[in-house]
C-alpha atoms as a PDB file:
ATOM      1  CA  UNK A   1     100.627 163.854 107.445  1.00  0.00           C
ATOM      2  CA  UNK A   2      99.743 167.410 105.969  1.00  0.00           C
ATOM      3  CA  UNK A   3      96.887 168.177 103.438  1.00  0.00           C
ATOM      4  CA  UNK A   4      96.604 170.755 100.870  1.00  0.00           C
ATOM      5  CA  UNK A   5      92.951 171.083 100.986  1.00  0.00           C
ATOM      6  CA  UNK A   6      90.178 173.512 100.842  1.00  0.00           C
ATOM      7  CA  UNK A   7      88.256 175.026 104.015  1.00  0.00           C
ATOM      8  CA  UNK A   8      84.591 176.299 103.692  1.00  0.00           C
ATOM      9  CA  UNK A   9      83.712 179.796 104.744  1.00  0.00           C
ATOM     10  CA  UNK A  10      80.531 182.037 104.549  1.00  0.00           C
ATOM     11  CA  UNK A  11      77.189 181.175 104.622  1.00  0.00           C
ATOM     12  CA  UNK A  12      74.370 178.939 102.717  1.00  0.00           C
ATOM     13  CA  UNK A  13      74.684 179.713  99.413  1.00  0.00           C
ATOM     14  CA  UNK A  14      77.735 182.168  99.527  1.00  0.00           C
ATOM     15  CA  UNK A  15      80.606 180.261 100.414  1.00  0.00           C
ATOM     16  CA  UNK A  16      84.185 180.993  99.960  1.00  0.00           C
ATOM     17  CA  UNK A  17      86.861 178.613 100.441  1.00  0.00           C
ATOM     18  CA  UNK A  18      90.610 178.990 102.514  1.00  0.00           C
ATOM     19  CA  UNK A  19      93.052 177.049 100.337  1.00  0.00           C
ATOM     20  CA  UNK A  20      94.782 175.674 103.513  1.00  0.00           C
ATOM     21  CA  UNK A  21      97.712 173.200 105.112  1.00  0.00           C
ATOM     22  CA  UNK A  22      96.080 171.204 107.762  1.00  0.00           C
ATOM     23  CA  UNK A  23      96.488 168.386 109.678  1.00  0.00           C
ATOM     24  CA  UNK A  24      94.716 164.914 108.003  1.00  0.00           C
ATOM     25  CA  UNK A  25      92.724 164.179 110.698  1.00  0.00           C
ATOM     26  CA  UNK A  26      91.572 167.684 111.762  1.00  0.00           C
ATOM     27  CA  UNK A  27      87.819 168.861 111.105  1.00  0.00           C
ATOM     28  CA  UNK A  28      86.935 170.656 107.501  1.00  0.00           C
ATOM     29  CA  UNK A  29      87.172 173.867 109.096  1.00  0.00           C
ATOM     30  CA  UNK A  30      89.827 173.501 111.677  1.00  0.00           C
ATOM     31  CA  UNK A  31      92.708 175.118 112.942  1.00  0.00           C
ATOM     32  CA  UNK A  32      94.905 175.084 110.045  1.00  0.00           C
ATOM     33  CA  UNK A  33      98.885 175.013 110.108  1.00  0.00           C
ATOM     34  CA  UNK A  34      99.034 178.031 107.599  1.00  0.00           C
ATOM     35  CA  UNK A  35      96.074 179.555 105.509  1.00  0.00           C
ATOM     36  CA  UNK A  36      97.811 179.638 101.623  1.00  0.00           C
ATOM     37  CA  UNK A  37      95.495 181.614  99.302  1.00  0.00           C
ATOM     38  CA  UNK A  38      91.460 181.648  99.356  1.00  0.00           C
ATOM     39  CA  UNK A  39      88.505 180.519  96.377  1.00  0.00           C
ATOM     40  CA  UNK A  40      85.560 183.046  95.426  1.00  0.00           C
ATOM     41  CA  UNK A  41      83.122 181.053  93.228  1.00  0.00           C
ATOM     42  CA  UNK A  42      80.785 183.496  93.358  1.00  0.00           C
ATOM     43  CA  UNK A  43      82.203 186.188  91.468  1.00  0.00           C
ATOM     44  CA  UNK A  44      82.736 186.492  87.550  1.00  0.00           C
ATOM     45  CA  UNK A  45      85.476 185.177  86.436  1.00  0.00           C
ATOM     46  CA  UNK A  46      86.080 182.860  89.956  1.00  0.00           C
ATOM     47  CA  UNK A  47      88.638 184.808  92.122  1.00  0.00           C
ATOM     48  CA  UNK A  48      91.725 182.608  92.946  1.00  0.00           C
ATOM     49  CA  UNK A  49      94.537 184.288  94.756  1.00  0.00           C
ATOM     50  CA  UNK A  50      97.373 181.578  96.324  1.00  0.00           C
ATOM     51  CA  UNK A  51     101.127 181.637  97.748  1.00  0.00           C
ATOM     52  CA  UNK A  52     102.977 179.281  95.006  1.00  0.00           C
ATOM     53  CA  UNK A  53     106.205 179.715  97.148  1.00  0.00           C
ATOM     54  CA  UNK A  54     104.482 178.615 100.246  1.00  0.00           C
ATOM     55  CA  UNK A  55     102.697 175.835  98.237  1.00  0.00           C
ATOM     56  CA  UNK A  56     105.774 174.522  97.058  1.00  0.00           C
ATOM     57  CA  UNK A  57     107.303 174.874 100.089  1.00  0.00           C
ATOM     58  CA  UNK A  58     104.723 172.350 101.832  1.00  0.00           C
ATOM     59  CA  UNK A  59     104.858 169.919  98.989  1.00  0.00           C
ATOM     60  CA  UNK A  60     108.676 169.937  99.466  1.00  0.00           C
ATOM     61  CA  UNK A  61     108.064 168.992 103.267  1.00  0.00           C
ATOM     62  CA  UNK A  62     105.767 166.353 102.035  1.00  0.00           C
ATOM     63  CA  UNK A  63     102.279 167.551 101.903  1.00  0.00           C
ATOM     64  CA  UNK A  64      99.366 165.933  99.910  1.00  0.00           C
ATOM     65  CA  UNK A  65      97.555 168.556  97.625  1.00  0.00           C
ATOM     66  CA  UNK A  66      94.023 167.114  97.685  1.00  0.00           C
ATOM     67  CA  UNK A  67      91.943 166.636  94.648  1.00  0.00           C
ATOM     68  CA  UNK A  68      89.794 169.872  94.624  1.00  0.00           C
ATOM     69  CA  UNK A  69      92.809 172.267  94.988  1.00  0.00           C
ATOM     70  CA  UNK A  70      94.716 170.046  92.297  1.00  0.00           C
ATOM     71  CA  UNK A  71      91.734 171.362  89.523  1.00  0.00           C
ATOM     72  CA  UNK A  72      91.833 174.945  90.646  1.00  0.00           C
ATOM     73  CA  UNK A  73      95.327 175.171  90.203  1.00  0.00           C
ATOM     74  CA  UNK A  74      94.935 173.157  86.473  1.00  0.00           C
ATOM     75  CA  UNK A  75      92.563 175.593  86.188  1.00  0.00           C
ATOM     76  CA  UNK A  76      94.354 179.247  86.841  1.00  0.00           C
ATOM     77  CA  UNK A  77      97.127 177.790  84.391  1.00  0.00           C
END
């Protein structure tokens, strides 16, 4: 089964985050299937940049957007 989910990047303190499709059972920060858009927290207002038509396309094949990515994108809107 495929995951929406977010991937950790950068180092204590400044992380970033991959907006991803992976794998369930694959580590936090593994090989992903395709990379979708990315998170910056740290800048003012958060940076959110994401590929809705390759979003939709996963959810369409099934894929589970996790809970995290599910309030950024209630977020952006």
């Amino acid at each position: 089964m495929l995951k929406i989910r977010l991937a950790q990047h950068g180092s204590k303190n400044r992380r970033t985050f991959r907006i991803v499709a992976i794998e369930e059972g694959k580590r936090r920060n593994g090989r992903p299937v395709e990379v979708l858009g990315f998170y910056n927290p740290l800048v003012k207002p958060a940076e959110l940049k994401l590929d809705l038509e390759r979003l939709s396309y996963w959810k369409k094949l099934g894929a589970v957007v996790t809970v995290g990515v599910t309030k950024l994108l209630s977020n952006k809107s």
